[in-house]
Protein backbone atom coordinates (compact mmCIF):
# COMPACT_ATOMS: atom_id res chain seq x y z
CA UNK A 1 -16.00 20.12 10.33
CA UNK A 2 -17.11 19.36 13.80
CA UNK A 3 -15.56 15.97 15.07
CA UNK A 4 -15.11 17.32 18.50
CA UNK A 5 -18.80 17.66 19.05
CA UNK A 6 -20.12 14.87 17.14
CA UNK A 7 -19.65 10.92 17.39
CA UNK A 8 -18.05 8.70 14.84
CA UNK A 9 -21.81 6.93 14.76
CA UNK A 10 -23.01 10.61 13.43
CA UNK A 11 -20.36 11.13 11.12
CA UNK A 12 -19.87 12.27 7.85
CA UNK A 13 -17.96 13.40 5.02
CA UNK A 14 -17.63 17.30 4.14
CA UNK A 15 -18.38 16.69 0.63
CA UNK A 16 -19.98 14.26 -1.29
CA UNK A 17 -19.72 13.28 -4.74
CA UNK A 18 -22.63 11.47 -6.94
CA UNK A 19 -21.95 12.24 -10.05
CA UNK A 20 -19.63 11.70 -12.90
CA UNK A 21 -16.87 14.07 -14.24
CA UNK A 22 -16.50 16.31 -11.53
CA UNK A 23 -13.58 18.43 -10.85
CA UNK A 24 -12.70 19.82 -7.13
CA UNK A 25 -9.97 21.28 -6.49
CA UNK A 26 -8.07 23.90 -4.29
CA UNK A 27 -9.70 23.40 -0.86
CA UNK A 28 -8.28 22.76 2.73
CA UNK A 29 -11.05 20.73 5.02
CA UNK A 30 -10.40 20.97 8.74
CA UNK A 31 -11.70 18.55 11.46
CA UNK A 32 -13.99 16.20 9.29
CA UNK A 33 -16.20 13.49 11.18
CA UNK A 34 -15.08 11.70 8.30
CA UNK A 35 -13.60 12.81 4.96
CA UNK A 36 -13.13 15.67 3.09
CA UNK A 37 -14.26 14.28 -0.14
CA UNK A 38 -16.44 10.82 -0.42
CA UNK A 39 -16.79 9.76 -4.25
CA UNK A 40 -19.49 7.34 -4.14
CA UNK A 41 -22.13 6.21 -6.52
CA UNK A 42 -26.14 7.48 -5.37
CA UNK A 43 -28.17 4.80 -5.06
CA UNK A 44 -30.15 5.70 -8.24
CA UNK A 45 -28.34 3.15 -10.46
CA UNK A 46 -25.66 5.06 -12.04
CA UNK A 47 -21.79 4.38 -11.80
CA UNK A 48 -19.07 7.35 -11.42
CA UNK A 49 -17.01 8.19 -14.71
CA UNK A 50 -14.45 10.52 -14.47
CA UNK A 51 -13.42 13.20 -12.06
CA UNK A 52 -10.91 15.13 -10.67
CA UNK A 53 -9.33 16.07 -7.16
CA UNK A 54 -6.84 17.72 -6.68
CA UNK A 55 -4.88 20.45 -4.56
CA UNK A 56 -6.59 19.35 -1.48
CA UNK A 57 -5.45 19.52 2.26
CA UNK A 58 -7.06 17.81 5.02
CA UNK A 59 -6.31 18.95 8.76
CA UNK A 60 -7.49 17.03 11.50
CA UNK A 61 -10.06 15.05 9.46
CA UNK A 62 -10.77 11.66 10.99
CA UNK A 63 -10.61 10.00 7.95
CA UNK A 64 -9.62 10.69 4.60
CA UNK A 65 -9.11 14.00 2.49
CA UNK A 66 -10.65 12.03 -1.14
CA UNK A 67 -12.39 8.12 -0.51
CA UNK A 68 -13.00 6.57 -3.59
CA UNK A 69 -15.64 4.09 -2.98
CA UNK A 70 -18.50 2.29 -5.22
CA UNK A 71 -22.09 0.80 -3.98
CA UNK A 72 -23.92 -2.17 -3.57
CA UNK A 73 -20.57 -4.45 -2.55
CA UNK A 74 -18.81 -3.14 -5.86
CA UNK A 75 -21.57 -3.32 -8.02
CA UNK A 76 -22.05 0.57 -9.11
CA UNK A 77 -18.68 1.72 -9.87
CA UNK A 78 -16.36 4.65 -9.72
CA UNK A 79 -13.42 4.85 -12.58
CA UNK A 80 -10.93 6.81 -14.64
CA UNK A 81 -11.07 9.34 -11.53
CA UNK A 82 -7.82 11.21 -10.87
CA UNK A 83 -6.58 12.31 -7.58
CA UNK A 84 -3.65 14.70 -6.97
CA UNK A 85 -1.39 16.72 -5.24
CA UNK A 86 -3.27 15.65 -1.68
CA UNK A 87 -1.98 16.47 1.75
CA UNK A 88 -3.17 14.77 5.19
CA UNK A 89 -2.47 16.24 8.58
CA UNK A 90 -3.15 14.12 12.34
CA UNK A 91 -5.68 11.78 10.65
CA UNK A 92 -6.53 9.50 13.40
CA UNK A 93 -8.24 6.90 11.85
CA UNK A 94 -6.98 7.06 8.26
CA UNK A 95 -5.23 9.16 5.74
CA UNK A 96 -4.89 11.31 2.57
CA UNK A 97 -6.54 9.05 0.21
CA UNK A 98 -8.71 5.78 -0.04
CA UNK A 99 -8.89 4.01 -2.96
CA UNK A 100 -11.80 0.97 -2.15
CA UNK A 101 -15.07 -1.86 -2.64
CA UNK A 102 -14.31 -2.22 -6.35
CA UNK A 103 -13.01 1.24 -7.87
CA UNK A 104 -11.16 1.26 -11.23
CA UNK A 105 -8.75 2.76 -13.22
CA UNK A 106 -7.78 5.00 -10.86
CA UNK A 107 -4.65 7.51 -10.82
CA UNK A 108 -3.24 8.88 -7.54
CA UNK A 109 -0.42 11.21 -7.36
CA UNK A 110 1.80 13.75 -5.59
CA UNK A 111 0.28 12.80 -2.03
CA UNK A 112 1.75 13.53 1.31
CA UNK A 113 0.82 12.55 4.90
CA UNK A 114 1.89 13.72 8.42
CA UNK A 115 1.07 11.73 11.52
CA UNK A 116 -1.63 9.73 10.35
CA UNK A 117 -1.85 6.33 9.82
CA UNK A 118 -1.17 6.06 6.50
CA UNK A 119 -0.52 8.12 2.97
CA UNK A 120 -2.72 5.69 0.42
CA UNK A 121 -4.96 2.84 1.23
CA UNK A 122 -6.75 0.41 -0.84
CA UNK A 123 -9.46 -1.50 0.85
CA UNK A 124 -12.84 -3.63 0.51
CA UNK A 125 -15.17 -5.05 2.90
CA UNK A 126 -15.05 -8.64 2.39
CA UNK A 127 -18.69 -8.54 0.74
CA UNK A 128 -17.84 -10.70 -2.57
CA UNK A 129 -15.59 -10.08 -5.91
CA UNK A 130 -17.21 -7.32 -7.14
CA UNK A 131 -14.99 -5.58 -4.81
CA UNK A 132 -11.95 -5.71 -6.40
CA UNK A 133 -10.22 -3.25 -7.06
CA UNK A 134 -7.96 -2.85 -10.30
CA UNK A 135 -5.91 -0.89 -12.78
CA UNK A 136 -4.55 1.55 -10.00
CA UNK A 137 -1.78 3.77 -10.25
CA UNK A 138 -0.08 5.39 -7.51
CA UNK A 139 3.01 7.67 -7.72
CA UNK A 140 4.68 9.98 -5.75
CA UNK A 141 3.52 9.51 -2.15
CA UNK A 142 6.04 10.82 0.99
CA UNK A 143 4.45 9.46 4.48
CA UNK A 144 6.09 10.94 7.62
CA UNK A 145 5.58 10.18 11.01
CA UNK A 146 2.56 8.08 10.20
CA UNK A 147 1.89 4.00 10.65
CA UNK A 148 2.77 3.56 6.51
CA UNK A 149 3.07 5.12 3.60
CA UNK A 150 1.14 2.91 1.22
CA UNK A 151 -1.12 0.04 3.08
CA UNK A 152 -4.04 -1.98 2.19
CA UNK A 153 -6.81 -3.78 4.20
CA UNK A 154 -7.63 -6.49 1.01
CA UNK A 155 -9.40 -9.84 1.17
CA UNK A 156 -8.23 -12.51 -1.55
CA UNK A 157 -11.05 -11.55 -4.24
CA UNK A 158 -9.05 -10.72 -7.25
CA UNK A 159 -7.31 -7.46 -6.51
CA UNK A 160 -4.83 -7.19 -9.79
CA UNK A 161 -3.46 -4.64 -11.86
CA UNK A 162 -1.64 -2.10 -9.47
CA UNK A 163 1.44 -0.12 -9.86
CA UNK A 164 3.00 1.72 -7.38
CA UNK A 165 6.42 4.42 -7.81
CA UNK A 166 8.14 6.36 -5.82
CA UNK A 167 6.96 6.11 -2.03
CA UNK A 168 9.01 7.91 0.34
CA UNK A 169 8.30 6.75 4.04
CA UNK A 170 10.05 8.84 6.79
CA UNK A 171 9.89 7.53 10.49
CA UNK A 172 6.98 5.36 9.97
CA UNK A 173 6.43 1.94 11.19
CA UNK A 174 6.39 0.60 7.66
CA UNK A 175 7.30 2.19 4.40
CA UNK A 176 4.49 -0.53 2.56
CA UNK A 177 1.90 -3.13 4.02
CA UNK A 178 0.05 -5.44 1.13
CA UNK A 179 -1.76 -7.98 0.92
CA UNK A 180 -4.16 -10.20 -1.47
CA UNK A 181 -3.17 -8.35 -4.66
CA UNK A 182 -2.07 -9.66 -8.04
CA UNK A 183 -0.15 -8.45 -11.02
CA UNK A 184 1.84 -5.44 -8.41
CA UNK A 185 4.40 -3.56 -9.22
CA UNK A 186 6.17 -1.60 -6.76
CA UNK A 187 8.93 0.61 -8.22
CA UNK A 188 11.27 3.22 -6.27
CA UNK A 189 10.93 2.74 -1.93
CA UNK A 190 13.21 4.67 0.20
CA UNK A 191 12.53 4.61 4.00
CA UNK A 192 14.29 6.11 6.71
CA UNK A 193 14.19 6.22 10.23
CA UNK A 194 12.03 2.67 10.50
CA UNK A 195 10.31 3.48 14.10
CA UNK A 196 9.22 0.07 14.64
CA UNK A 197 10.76 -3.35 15.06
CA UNK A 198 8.62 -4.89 12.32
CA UNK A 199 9.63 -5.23 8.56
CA UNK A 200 9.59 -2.47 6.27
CA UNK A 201 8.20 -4.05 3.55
CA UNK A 202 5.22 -6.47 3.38
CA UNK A 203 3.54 -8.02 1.17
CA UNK A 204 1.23 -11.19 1.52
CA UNK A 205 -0.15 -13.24 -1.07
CA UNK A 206 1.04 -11.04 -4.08
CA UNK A 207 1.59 -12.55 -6.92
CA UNK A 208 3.31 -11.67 -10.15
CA UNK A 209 5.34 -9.42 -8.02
CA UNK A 210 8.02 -7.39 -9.16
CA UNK A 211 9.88 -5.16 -6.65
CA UNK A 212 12.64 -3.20 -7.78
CA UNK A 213 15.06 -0.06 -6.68
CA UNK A 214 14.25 -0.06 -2.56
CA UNK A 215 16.78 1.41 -0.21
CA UNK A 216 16.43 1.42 3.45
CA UNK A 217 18.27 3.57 6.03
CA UNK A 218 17.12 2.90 9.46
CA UNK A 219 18.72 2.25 12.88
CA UNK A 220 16.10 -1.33 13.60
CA UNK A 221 13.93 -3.84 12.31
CA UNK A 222 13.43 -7.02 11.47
CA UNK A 223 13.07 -7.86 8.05
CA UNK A 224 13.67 -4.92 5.37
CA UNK A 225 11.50 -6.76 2.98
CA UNK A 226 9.34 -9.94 3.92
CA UNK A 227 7.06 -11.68 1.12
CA UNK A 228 4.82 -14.65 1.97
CA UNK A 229 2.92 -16.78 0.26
CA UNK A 230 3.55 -15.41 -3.16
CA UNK A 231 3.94 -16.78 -6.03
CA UNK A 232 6.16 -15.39 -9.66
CA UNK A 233 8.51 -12.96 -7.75
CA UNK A 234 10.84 -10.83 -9.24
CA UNK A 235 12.95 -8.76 -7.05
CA UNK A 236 15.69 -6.07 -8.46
CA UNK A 237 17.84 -3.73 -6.65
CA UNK A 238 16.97 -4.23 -3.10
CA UNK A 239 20.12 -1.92 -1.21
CA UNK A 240 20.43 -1.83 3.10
CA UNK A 241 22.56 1.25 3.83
CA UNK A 242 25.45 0.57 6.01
CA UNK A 243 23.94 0.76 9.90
CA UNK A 244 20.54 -0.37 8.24
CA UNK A 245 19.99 -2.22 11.58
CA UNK A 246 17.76 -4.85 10.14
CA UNK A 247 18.32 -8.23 11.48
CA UNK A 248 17.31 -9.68 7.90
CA UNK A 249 17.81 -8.13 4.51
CA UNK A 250 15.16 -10.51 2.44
CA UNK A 251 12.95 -13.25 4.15
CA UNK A 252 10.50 -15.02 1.59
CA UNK A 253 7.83 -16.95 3.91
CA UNK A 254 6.08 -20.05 2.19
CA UNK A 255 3.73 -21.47 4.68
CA UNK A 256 0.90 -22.92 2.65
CA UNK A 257 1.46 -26.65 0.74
CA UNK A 258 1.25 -25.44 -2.89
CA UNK A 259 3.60 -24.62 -5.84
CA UNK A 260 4.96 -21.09 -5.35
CA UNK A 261 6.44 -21.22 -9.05
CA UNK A 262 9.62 -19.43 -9.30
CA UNK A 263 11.84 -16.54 -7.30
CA UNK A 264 14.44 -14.18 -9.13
CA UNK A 265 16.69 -11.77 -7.10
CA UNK A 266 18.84 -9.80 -9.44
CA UNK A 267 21.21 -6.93 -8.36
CA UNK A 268 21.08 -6.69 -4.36
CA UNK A 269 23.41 -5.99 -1.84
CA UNK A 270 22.19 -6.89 1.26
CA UNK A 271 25.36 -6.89 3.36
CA UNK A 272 24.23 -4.48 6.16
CA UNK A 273 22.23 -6.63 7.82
CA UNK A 274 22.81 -7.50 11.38
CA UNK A 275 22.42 -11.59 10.97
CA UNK A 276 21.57 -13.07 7.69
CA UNK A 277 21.02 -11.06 4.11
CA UNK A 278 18.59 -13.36 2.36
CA UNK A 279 16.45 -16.33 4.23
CA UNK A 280 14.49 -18.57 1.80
CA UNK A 281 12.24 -20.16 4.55
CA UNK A 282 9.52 -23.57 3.37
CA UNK A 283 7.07 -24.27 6.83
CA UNK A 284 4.76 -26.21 5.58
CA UNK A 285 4.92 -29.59 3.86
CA UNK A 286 4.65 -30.45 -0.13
CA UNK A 287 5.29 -26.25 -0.42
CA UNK A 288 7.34 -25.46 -3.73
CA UNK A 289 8.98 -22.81 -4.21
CA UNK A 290 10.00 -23.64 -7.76
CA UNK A 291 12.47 -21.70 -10.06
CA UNK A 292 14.92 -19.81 -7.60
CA UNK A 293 17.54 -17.10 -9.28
CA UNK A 294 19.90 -15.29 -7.85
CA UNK A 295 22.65 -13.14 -9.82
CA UNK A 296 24.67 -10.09 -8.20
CA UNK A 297 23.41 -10.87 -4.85
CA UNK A 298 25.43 -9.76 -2.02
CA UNK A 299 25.24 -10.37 1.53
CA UNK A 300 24.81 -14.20 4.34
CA UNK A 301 22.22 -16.48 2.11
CA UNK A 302 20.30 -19.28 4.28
CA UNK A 303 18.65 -21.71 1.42
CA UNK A 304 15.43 -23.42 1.92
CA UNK A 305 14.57 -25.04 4.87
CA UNK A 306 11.84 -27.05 5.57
């Protein structure tokens, strides 16, 4: 590539994909105006079925190593397209992949990034719901030295059906930043080495949310996991090493007037944290949490407060 002689206006992607079912794999792309790979319908009317990417390194690409985008605000689409085994080196702008604007069934796994700002993003533009995104799975992703591991940039538009495992941030500001999605899973978190003083985990407007087997080692912090304004949460085996350093172990934010409808915490010990392990915090007035559970919870509780 040649992003030291050419401006972001002027930039573009290494290689670009039109067409369905294609397979790339084994390649290394170095300095990129933009990405390595760009999966994107043409603009001769036909969607993106199928492909395949994997064994790819970016180095010094601005953006992405594989961007998985549609056209038309969502309305051509790219699906059942499989990405894996991707590494990311000093991205400045992005990452090692993009999942975004409306793509579907897609399946991303074995990626790693190094000082960029994140592993795996999932993004729209705020152009209408065709730009959705849904039935993504991502699995296996170790971010180190970058902003997050797993982060999204999502208006509220209908976002459902994604499934994250095993996400391995290491020194990074946050392990996961989400918001706007529905029907998420998020399954096997370990960060360590926290290099902010935000929260590790974060997750905005998510509903049916289950969050299960997370375990933070880091020396600061404030929250290890903070949900707001989400509704049907189910949280399971949420562990703060000893020395942790977070000032909070749980926080769940409600700062809307609606009915959040129910909050189950099963299996957590969240007795490392500096002040208080679990905060159950109501701002706004009429807001209803519903349904609260707890069961094997360890560590300070502070009960709704309004």
């Amino acid at each position: 590539g040649n992003r030291k002689t050419v401006s972001q206006a002027d930039r573009m992607s290494l290689i670009l994909v039109f067409r369905s079912k294609c397979t790339i794999r084994n390649g290394v792309f170095v300095g990129a105006t933009q990405n390595g790979v760009l999966v994107r319908p043409s603009d001769k009317g036909k969607e993106i079925v199928g492909g395949r990417f994997e064994n790819l390194v970016g180095r010094g690409c601005v953006r992405d190593v594989v961007s998985i985008s549609t056209r038309d605000a969502g309305r051509l689409k790219s699906r059942n397209i499989v990405v894996k085994n991707i590494e990311a080196y000093d991205s400045r702008k992005k990452g090692a992949v993009e999942v975004s604007d409306g793509a579907r069934n897609i399946y991303v796994e074995n990626v790693y990034a190094e000082r960029c700002v994140y592993a795996v993003d999932i993004q729209d533009h705020n152009k209408g719901a065709r730009e959705k995104n849904s039935r993504i799975r991502i699995s296996k992703v170790h971010a180190k030295n970058s902003k997050y591991a797993i982060h999204s940039e999502t208006s509220d538009i209908g976002h459902s059906d994604i499934v994250i495992r095993n996400v391995r941030a290491e020194n990074c500001n946050q392990a996961i930043y989400l918001k706007n999605i529905g029907k998420l899973s998020i399954d096997g978190v370990d960060s360590d080495g926290h290099r902010g003083k935000g929260n590790g985990v974060e997750l905005y407007n998510c509903n049916d949310l289950t969050l299960k087997h997370v375990k933070f080692a880091t020396k600061n912090g404030l929250s290890a996991v903070l949900l707001k304004n989400s509704s049907k949460i189910t949280i399971h085996d949420v562990k703060l090493n000893n020395g942790s350093g977070y000032s909070y172990g749980i926080t769940i934010l409600a700062t809307k007037s609606k009915n959040y409808q129910g909050l189950t915490i099963q299996n957590t010990d969240l007795t490392a944290a500096r002040t208080i392990g679990l905060r159950i915090l109501e701002l706004a007035p009429k807001t209803q949490l519903g349904s609260i559970k707890l069961s094997n919870l360890r560590g300070t509780i502070i009960p709704a407060i309004i």
